[in-house]
Protein backbone atom coordinates (compact mmCIF):
# COMPACT_ATOMS: atom_id res chain seq x y z
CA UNK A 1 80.57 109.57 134.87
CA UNK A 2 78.97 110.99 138.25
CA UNK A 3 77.45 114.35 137.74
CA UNK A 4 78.37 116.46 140.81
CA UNK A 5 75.83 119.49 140.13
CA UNK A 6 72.79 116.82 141.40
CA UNK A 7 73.98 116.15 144.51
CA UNK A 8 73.31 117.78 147.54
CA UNK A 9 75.75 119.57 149.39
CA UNK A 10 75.43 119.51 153.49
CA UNK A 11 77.25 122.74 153.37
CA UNK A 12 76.00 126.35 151.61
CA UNK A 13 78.53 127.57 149.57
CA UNK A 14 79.53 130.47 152.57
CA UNK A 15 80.08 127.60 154.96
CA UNK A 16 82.86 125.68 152.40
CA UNK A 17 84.52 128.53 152.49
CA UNK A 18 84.75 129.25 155.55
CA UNK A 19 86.04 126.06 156.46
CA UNK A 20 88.58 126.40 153.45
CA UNK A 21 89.71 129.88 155.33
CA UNK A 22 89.70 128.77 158.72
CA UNK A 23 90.99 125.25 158.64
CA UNK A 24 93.41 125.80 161.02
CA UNK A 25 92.83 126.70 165.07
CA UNK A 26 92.23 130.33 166.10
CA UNK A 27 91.89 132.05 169.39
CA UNK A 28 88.66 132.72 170.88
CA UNK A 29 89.17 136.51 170.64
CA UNK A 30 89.68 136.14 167.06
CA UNK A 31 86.56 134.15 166.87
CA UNK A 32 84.42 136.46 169.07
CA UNK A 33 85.86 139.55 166.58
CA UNK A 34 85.13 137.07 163.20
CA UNK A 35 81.50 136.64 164.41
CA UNK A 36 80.53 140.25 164.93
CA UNK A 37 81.88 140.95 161.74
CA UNK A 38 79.66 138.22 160.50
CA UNK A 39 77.06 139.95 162.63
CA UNK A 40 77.98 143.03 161.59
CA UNK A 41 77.92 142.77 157.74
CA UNK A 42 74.80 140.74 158.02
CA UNK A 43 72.95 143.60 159.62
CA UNK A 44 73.83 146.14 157.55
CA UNK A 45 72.89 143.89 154.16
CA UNK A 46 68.91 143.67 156.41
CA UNK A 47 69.47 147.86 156.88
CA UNK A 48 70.38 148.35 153.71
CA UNK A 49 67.18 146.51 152.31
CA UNK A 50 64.82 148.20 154.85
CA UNK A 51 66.11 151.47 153.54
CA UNK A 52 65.45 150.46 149.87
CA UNK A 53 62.28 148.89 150.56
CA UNK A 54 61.08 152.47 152.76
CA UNK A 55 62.38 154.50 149.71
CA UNK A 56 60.68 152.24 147.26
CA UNK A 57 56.94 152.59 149.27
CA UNK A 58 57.55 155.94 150.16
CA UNK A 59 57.04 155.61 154.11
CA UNK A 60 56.82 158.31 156.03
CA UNK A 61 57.67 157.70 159.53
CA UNK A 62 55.16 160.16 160.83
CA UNK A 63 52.58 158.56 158.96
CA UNK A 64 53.25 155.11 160.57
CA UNK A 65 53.35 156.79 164.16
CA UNK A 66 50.79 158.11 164.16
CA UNK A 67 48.22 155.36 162.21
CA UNK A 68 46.16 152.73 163.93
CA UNK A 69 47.09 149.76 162.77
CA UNK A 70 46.58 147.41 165.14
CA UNK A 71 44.69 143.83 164.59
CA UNK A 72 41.02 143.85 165.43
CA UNK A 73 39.71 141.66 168.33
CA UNK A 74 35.98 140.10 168.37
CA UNK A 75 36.08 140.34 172.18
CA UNK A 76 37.67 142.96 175.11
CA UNK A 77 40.06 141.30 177.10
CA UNK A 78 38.98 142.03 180.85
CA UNK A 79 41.78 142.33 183.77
């Protein structure tokens, strides 16, 4: 009995099925549109947990203008 579950897939699960999906050859405007969807959804999953995260601390985007938060330096960097 081989127990599947212990071996390591080369592939995450997202990648399986998109190569179940897509196992056949599309045009590369199709392709171009598929990625920025990909891009697209992506983006808006990192937005969407920037927004959550800024509602969550309470940032105020004033606040963070306008602070001085840089990193100190032991010595001034001469031109």
């Amino acid at each position: 009995m081989v127990m599947t579950d212990s071996i390591p897939q080369p592939f995450t699960n997202l990648q399986l099925e998109l190569l179940k999906i897509f196992s056949y050859k599309i045009d590369d405007r199709d392709l171009l549109e598929i990625k920025r969807m990909l891009g697209k959804y992506f983006a808006d999953k990192a937005s969407d947990l920037a927004d959550k995260i800024w509602d969550e601390k309470q940032l105020n985007a004033d606040e963070i203008l306008n602070s001085h938060q840089r990193t100190p330096y032991s010595k001034k960097f001469e031109a």
